[in-house]
PDB file of N, CA and C in Angstrom:
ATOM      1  N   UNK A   1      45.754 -21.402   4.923  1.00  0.00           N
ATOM      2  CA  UNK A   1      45.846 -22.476   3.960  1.00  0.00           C
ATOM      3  C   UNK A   1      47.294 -22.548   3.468  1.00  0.00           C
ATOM      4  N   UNK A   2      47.913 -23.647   3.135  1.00  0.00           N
ATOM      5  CA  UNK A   2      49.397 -23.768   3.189  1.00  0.00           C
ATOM      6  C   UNK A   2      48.981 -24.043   1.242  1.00  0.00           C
ATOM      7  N   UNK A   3      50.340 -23.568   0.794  1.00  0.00           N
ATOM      8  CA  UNK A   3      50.356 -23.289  -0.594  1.00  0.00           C
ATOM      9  C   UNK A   3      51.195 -24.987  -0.999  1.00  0.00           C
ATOM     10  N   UNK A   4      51.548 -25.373  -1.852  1.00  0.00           N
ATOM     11  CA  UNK A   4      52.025 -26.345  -2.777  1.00  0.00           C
ATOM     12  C   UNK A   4      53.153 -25.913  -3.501  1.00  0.00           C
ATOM     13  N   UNK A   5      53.948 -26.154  -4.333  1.00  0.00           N
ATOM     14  CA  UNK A   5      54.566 -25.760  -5.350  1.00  0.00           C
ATOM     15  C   UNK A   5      54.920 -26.988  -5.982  1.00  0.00           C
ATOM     16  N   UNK A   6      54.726 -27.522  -7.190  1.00  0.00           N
ATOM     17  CA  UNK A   6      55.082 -29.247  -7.616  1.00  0.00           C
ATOM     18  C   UNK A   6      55.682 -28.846  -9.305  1.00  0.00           C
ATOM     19  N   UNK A   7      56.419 -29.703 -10.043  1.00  0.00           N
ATOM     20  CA  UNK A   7      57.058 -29.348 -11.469  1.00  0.00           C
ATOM     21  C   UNK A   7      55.929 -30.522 -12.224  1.00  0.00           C
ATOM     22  N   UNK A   8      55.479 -30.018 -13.512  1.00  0.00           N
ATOM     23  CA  UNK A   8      54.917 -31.048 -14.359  1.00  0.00           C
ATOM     24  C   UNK A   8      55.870 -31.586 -15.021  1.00  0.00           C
ATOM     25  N   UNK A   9      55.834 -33.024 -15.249  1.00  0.00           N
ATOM     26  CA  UNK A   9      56.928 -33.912 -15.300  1.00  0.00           C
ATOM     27  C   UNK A   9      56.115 -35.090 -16.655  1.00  0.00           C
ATOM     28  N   UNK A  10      56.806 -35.734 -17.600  1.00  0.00           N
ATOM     29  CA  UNK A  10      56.558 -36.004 -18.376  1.00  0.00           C
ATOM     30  C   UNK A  10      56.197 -38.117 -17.940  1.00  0.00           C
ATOM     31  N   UNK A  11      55.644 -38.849 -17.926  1.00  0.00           N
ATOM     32  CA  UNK A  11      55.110 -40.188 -17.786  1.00  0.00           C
ATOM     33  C   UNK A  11      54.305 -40.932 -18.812  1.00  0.00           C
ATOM     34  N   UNK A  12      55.023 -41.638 -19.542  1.00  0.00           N
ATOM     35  CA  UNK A  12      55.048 -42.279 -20.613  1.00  0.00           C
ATOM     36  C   UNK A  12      54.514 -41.213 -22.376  1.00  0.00           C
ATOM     37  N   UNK A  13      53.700 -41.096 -22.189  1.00  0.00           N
ATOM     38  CA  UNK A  13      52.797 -40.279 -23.085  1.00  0.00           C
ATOM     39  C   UNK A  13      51.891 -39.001 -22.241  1.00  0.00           C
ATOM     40  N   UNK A  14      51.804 -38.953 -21.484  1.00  0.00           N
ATOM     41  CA  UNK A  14      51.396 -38.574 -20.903  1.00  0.00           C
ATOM     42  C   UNK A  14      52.136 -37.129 -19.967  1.00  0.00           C
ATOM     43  N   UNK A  15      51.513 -36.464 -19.348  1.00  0.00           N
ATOM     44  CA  UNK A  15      52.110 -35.240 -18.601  1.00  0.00           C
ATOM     45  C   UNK A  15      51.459 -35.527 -17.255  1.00  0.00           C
ATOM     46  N   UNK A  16      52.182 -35.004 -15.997  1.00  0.00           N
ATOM     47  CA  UNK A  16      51.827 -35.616 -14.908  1.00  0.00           C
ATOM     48  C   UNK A  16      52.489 -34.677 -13.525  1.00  0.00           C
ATOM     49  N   UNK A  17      51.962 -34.447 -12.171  1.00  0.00           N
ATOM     50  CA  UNK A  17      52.415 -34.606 -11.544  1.00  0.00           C
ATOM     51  C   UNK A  17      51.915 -34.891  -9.916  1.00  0.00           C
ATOM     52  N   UNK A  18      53.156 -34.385  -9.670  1.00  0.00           N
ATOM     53  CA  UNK A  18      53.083 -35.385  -7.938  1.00  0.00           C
ATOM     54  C   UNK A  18      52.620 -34.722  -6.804  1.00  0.00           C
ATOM     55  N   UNK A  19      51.759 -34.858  -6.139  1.00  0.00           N
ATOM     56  CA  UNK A  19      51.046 -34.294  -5.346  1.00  0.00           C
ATOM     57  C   UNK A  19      51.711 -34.573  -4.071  1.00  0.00           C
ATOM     58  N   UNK A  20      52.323 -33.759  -3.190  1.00  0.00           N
ATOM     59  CA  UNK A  20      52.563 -33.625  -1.843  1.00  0.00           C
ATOM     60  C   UNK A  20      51.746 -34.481  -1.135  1.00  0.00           C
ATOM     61  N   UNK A  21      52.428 -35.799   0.072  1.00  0.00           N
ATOM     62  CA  UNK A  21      51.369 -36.354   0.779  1.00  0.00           C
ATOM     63  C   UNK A  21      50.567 -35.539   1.613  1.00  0.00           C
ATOM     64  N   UNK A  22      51.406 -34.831   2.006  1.00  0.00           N
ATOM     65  CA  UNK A  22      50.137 -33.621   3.273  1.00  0.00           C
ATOM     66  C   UNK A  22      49.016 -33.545   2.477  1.00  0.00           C
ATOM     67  N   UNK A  23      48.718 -33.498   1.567  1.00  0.00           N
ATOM     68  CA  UNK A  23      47.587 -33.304   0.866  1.00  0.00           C
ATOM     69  C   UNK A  23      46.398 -34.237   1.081  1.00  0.00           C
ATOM     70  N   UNK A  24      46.882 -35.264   1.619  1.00  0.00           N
ATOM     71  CA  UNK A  24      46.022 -36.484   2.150  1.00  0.00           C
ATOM     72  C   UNK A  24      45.778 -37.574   0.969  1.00  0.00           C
ATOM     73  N   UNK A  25      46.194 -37.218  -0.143  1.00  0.00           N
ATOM     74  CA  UNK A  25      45.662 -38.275  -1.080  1.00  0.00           C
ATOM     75  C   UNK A  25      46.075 -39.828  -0.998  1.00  0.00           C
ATOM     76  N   UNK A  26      45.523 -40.577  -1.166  1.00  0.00           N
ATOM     77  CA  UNK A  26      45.965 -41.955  -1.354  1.00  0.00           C
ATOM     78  C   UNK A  26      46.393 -42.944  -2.340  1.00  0.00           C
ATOM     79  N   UNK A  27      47.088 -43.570  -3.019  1.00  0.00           N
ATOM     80  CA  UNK A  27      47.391 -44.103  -4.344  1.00  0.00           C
ATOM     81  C   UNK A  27      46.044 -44.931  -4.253  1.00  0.00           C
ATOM     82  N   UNK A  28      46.099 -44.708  -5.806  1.00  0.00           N
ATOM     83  CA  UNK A  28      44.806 -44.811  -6.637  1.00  0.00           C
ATOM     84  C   UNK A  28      43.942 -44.198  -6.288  1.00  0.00           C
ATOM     85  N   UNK A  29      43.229 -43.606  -5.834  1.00  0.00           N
ATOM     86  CA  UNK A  29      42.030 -42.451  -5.599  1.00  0.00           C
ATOM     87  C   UNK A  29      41.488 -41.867  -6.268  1.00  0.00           C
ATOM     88  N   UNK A  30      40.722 -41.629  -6.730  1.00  0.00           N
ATOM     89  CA  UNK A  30      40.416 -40.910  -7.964  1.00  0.00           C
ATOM     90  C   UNK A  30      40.328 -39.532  -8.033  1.00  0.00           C
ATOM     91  N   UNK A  31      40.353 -38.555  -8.734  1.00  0.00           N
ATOM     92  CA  UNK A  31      40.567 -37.050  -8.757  1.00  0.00           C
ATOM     93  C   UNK A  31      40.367 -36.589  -9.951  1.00  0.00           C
ATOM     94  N   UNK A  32      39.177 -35.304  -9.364  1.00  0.00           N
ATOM     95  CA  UNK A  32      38.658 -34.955 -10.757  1.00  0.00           C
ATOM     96  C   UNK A  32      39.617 -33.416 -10.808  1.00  0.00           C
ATOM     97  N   UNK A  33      39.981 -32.901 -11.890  1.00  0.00           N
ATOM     98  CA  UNK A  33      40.238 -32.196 -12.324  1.00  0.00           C
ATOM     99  C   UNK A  33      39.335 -30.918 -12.810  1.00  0.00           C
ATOM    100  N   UNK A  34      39.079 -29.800 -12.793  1.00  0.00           N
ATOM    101  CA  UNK A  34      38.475 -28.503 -13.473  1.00  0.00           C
ATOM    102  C   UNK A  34      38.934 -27.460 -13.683  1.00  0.00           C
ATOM    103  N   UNK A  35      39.434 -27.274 -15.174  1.00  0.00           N
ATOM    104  CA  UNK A  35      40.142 -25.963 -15.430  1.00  0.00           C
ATOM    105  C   UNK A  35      39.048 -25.119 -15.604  1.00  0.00           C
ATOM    106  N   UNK A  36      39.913 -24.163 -14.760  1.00  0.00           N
ATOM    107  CA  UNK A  36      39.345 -22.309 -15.346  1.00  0.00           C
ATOM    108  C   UNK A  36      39.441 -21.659 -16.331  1.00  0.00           C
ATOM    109  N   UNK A  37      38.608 -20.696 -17.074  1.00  0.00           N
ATOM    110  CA  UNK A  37      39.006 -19.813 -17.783  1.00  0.00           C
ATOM    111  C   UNK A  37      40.476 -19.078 -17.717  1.00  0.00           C
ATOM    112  N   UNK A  38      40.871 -18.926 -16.530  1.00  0.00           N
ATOM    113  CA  UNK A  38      42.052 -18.132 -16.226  1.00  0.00           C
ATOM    114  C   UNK A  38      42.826 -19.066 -16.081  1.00  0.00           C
ATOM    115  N   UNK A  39      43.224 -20.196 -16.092  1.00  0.00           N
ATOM    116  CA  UNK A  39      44.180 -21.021 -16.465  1.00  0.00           C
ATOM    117  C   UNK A  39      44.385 -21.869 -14.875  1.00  0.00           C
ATOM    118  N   UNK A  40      43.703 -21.664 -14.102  1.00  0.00           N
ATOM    119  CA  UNK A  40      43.730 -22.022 -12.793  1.00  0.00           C
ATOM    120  C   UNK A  40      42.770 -23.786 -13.224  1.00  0.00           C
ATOM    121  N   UNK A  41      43.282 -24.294 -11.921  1.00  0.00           N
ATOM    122  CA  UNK A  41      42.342 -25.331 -11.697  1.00  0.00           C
ATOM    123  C   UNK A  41      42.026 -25.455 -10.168  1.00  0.00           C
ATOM    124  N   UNK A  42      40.954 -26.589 -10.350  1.00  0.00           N
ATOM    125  CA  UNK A  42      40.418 -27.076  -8.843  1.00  0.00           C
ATOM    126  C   UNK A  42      40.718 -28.473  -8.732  1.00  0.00           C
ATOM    127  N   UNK A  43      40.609 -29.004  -7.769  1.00  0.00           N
ATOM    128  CA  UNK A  43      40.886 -30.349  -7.694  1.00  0.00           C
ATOM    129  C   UNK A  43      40.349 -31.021  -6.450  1.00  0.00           C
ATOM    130  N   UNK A  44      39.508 -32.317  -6.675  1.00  0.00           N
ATOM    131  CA  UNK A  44      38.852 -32.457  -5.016  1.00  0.00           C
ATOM    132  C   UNK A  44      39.405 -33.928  -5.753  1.00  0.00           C
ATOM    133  N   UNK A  45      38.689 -34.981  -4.689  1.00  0.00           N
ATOM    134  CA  UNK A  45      38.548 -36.687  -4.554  1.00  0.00           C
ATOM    135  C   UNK A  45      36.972 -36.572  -5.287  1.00  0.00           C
ATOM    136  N   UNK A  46      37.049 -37.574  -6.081  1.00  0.00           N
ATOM    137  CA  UNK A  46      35.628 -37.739  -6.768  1.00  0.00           C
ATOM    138  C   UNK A  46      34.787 -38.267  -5.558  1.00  0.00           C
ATOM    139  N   UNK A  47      34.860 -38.784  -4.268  1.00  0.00           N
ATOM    140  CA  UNK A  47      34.388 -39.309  -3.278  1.00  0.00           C
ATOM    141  C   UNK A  47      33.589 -38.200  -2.857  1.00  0.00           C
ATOM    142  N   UNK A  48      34.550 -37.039  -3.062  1.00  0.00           N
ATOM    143  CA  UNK A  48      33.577 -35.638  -2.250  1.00  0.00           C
ATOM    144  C   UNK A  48      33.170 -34.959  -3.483  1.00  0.00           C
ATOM    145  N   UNK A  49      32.715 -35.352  -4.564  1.00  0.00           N
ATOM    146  CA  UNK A  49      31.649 -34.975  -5.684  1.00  0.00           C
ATOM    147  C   UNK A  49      30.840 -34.173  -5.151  1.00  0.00           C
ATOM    148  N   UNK A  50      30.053 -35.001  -4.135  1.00  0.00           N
ATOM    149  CA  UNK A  50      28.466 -34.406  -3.422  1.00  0.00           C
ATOM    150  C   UNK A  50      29.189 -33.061  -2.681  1.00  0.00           C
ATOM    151  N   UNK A  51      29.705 -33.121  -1.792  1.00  0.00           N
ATOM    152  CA  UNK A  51      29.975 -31.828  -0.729  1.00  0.00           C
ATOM    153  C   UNK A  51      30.576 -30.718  -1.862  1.00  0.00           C
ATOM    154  N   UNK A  52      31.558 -31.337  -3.005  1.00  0.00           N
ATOM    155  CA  UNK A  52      31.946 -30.099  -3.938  1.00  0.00           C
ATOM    156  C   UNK A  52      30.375 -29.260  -4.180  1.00  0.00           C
ATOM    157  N   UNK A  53      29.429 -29.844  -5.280  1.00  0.00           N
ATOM    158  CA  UNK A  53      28.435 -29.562  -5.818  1.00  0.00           C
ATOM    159  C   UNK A  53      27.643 -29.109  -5.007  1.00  0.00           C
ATOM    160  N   UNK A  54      27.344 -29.708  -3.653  1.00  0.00           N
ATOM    161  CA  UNK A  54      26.861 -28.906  -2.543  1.00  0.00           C
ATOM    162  C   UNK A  54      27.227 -27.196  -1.905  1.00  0.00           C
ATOM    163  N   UNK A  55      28.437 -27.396  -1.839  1.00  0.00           N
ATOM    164  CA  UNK A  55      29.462 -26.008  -2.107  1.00  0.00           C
ATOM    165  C   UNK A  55      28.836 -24.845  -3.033  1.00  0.00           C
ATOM    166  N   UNK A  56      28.831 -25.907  -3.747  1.00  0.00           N
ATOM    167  CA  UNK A  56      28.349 -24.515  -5.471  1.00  0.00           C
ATOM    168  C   UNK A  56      27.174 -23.969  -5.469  1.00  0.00           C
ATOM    169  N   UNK A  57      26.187 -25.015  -4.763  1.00  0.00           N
ATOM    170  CA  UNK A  57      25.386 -24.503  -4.892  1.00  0.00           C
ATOM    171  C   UNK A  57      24.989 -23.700  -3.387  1.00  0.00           C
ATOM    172  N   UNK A  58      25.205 -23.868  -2.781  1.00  0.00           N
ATOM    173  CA  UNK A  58      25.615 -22.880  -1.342  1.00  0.00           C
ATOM    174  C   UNK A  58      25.943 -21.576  -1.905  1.00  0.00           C
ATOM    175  N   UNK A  59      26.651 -21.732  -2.696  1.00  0.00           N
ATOM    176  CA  UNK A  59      27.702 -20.393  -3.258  1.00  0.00           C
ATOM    177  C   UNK A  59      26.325 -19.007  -4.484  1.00  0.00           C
ATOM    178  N   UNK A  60      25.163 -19.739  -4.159  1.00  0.00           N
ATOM    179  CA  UNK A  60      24.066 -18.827  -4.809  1.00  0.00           C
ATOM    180  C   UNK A  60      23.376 -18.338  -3.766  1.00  0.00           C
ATOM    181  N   UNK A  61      22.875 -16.696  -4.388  1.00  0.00           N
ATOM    182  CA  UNK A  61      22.297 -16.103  -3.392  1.00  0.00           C
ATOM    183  C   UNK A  61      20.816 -16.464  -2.916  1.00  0.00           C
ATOM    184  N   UNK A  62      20.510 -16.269  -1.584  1.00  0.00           N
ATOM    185  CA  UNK A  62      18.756 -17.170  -1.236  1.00  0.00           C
ATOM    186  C   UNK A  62      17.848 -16.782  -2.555  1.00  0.00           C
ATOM    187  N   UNK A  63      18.227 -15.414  -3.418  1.00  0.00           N
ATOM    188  CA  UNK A  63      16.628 -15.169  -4.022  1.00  0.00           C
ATOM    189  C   UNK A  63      17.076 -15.665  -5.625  1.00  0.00           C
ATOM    190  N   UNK A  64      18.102 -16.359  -5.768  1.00  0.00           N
ATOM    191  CA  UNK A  64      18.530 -17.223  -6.820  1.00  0.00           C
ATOM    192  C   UNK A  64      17.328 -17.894  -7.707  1.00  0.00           C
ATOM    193  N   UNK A  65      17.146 -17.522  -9.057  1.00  0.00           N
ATOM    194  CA  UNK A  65      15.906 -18.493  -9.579  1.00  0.00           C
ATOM    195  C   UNK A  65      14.485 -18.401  -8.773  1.00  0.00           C
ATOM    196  N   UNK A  66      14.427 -17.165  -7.750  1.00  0.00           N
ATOM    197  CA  UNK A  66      13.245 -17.181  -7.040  1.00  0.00           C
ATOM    198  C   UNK A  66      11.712 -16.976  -7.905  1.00  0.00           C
ATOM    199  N   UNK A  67      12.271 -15.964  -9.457  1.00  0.00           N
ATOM    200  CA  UNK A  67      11.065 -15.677 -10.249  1.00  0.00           C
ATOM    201  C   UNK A  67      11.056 -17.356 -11.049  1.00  0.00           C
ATOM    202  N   UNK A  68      12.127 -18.298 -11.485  1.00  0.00           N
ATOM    203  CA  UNK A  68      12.062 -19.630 -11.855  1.00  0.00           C
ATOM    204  C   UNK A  68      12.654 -19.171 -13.612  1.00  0.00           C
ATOM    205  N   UNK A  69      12.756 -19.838 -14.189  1.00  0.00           N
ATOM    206  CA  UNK A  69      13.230 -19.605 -15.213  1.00  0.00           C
ATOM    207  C   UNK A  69      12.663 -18.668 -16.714  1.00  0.00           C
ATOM    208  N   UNK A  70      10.940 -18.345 -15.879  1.00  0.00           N
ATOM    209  CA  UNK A  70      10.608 -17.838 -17.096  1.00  0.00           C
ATOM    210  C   UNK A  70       9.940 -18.728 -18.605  1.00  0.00           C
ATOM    211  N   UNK A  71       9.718 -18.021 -19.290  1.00  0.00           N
ATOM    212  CA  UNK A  71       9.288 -18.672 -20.523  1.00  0.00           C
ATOM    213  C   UNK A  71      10.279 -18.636 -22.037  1.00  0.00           C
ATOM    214  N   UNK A  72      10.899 -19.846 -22.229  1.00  0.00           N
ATOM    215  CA  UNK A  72      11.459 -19.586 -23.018  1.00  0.00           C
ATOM    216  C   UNK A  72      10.958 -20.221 -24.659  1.00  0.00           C
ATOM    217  N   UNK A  73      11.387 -19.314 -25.665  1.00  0.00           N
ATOM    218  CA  UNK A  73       9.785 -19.329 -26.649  1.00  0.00           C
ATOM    219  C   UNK A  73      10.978 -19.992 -27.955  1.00  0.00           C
ATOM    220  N   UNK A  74      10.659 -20.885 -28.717  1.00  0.00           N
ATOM    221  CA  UNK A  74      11.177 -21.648 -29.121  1.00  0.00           C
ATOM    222  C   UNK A  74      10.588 -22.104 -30.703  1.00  0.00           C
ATOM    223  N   UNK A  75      11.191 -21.501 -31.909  1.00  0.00           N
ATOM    224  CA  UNK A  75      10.317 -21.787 -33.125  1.00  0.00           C
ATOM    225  C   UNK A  75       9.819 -23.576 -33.425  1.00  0.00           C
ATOM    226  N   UNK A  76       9.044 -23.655 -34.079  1.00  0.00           N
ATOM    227  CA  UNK A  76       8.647 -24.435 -34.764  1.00  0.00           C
ATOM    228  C   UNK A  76       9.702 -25.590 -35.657  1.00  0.00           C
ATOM    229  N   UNK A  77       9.740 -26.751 -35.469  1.00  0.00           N
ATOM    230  CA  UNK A  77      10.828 -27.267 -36.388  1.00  0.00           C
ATOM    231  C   UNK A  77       9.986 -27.800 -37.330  1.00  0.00           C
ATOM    232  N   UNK A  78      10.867 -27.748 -38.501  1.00  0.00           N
ATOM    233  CA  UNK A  78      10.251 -29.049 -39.587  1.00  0.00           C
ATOM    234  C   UNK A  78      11.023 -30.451 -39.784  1.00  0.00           C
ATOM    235  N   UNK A  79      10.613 -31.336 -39.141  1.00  0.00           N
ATOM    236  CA  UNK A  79      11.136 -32.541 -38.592  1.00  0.00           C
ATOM    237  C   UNK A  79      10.805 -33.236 -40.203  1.00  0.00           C
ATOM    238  N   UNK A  80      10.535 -33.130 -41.083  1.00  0.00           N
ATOM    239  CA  UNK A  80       9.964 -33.716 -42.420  1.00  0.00           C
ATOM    240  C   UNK A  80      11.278 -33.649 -42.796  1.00  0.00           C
ATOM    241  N   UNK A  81      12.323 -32.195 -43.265  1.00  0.00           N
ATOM    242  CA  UNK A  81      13.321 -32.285 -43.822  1.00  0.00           C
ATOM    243  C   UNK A  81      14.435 -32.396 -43.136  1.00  0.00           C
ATOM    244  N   UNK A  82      14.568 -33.535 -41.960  1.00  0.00           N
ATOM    245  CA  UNK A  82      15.631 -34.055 -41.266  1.00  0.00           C
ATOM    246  C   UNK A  82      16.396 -35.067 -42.083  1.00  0.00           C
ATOM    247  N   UNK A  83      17.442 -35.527 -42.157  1.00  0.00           N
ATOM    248  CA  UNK A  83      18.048 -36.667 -42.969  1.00  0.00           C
ATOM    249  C   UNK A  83      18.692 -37.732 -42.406  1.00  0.00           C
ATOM    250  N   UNK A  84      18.041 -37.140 -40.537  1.00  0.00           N
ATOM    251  CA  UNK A  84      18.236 -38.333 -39.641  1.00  0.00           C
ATOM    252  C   UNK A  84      17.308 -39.615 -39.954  1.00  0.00           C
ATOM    253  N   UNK A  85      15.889 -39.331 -40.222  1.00  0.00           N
ATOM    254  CA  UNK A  85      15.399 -40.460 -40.437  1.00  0.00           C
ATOM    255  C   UNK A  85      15.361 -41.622 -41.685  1.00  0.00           C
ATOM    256  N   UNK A  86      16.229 -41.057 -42.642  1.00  0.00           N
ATOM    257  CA  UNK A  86      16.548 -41.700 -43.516  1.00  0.00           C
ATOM    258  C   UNK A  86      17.950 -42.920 -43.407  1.00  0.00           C
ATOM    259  N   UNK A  87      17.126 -44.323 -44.179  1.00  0.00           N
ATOM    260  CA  UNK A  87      18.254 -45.181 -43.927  1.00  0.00           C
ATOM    261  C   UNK A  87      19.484 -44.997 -43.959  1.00  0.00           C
ATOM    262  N   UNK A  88      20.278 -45.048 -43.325  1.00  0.00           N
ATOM    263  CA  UNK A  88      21.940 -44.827 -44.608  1.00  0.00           C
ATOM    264  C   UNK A  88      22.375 -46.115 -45.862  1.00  0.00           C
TER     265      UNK A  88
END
């Protein structure tokens, strides 16, 4: 896999930069962005949404969720003293 190196560069209000054509991108294209905890990001074409998310979930082991989620036990609300249902 061939590495990148690019400077973030400042565009109007905004922070920005320029992506190497080898990269294949095309003007206007859309591109989603996902930062990491560790300060890293990812970056695909929103076009390949599906094959990303497909990926991820590839990326779990076969006996993943095999027992299912279980029972999760959840108190009682009192929906009476909400102050959503009151007019404003």
């Amino acid at each position: 896999m061939v590495e990148f190196t690019t400077r973030v560069f400042k565009s109007g209000n905004s922070l920005a930069i320029r992506l190497p054509k080898a990269l294949g991108f095309r003007v206007g294209e859309d591109v989603k962005f996902a930062p990491h905890r560790d300060g890293s990001f990812s970056v695909w074409r929103e076009s390949d949404a599906a094959k990303v998310l497909d990926s991820l979930y590839g990326a779990f082991s076969p006996g993943f969720m095999a027992g299912g989620r279980g029972d999760i036990e959840q108190e009682n609300r009192d929906w009476s003293r909400s102050g959503r249902d009151r007019a404003a």
